[in-house]
Protein backbone atom coordinates (compact mmCIF):
# COMPACT_ATOMS: atom_id res chain seq x y z
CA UNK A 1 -51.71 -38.59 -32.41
CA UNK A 2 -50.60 -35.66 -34.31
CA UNK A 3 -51.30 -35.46 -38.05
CA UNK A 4 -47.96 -35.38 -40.25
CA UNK A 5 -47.75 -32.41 -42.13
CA UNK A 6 -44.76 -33.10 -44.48
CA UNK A 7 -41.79 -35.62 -45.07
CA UNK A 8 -39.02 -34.83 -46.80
CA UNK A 9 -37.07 -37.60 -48.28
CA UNK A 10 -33.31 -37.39 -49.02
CA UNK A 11 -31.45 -40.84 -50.04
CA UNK A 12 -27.58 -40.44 -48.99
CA UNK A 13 -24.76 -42.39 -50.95
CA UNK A 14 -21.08 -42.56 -51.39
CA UNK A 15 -20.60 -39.13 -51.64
CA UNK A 16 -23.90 -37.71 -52.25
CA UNK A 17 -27.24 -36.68 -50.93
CA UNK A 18 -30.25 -35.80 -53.16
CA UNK A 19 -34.15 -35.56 -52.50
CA UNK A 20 -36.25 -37.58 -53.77
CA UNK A 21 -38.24 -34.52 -55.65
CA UNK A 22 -34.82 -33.26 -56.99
CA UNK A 23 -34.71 -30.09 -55.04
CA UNK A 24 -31.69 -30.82 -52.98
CA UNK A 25 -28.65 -32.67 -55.26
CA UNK A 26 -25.53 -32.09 -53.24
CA UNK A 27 -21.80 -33.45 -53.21
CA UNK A 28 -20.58 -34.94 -49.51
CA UNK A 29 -17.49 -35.91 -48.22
CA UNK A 30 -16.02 -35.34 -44.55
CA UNK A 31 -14.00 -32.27 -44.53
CA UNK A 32 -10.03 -32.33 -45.04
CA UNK A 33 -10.00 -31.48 -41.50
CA UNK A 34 -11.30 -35.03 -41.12
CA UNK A 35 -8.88 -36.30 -43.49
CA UNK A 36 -11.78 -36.31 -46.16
CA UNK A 37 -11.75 -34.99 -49.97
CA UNK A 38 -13.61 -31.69 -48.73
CA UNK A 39 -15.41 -32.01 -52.18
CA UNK A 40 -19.09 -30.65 -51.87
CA UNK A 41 -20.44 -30.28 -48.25
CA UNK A 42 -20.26 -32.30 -45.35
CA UNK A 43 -22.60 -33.41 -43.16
CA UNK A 44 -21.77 -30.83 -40.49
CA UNK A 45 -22.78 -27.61 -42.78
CA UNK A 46 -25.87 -29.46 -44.14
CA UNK A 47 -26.81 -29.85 -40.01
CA UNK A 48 -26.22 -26.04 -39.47
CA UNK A 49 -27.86 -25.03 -42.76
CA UNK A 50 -31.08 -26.89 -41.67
CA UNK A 51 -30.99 -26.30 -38.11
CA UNK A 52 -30.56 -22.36 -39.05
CA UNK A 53 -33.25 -22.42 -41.39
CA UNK A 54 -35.85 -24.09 -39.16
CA UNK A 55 -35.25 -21.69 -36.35
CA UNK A 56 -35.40 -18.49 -38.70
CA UNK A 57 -38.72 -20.44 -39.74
CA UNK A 58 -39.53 -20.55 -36.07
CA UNK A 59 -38.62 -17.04 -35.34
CA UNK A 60 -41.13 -15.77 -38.48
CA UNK A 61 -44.05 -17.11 -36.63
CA UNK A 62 -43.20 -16.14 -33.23
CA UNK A 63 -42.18 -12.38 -34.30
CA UNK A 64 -45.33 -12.47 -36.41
CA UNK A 65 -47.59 -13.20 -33.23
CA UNK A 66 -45.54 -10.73 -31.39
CA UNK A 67 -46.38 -8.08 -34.17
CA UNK A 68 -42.81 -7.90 -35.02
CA UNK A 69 -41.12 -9.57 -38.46
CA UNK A 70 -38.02 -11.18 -39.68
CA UNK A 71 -36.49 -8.15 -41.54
CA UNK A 72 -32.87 -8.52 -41.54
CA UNK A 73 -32.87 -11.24 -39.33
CA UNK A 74 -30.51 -13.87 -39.38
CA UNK A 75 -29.37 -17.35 -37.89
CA UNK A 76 -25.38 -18.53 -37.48
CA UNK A 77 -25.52 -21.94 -37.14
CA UNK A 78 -22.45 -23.79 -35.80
CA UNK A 79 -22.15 -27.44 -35.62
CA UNK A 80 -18.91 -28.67 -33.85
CA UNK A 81 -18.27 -32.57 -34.16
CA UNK A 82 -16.38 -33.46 -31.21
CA UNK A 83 -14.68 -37.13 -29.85
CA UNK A 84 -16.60 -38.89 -27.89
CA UNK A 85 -16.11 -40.66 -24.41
CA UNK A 86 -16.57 -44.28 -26.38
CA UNK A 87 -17.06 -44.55 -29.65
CA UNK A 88 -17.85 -42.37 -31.89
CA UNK A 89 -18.49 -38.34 -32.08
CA UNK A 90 -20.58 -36.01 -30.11
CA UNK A 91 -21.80 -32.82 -31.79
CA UNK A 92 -22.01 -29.17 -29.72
CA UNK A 93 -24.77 -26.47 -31.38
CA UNK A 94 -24.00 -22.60 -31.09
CA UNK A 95 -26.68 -20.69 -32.73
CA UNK A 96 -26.44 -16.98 -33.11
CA UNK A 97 -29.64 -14.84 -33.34
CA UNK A 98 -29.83 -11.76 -35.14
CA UNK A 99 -33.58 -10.19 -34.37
CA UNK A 100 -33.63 -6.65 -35.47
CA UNK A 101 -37.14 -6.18 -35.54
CA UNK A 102 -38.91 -8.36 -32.93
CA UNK A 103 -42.04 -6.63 -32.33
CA UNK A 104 -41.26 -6.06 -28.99
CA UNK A 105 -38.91 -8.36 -26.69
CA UNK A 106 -36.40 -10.12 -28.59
CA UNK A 107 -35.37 -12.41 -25.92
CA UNK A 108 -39.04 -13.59 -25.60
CA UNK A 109 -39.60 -14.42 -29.53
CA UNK A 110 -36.71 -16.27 -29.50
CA UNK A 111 -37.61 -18.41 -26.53
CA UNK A 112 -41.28 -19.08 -28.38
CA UNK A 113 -39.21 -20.01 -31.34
CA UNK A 114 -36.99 -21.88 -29.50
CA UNK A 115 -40.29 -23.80 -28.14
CA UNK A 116 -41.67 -24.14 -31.59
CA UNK A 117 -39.12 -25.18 -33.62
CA UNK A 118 -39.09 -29.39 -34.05
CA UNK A 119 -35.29 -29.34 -34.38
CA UNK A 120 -34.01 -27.63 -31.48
CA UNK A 121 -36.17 -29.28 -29.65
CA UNK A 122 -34.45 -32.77 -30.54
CA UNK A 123 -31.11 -31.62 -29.44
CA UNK A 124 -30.12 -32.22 -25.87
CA UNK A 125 -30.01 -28.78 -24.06
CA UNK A 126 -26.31 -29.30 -22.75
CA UNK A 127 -25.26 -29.56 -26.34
CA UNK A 128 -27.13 -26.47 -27.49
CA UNK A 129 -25.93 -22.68 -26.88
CA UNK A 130 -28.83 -20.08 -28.19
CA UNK A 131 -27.21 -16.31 -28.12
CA UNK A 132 -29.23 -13.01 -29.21
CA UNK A 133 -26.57 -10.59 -30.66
């Protein structure tokens, strides 16, 4: 069994989500495109904003072993909330990679990172669209 490393705690109410350390205090509501307020974030952006951040976190190590760094590298997270067949919503994933200076070949860091980061790993691969640009 693998050791846990770190939990982070966030306790979501009607209409907001905050941490139980304080560092994350944020205003949600569906977006008006969902009939919601669009007050604060939604759900959707705080998905893309951590699944962007763990990948860039991903692609520091892998460039690092690769001799290459993060420098002006960036993620473009999209999450796209979608009907579902029954009920409920299905959710599609387009990241955009921006690796300017890999250490080598891009394509191959971001496949380790792809490998090593916990989040894309939990999404099904049909739902998930990597791209280098």
């Amino acid at each position: 069994m693998a050791d846990d490393l770190y939990t982070g705690t966030v306790t979501a109410t009607e209409g907001s989500a905050r941490s139980d350390d304080g560092a994350l205090s944020l205003d949600v509501h569906e977006p008006t495109a969902l009939k919601g307020s669009g007050e604060g974030t939604n759900p959707e952006q705080l998905m893309a904003a951590a699944l962007g951040s763990c990948l860039l976190e991903s692609l520091r190590i892998a460039a690092t072993s690769a001799g290459g760094s993060t420098d002006g590298a960036s993620v473009e997270s999209r999450v796209t909330l979608a009907a579902g067949d029954g009920a409920g919503y299905t959710a599609r994933y387009d990241l955009s990679v921006t690796l300017p200076d890999a250490g080598g070949d891009a394509d191959a860091v971001l496949q380790q990172a792809l490998a090593i980061c916990p989040f894309t790993k939990t999404i099904d691969a049909d739902a998930l669209q990597v791209q280098l640009a």
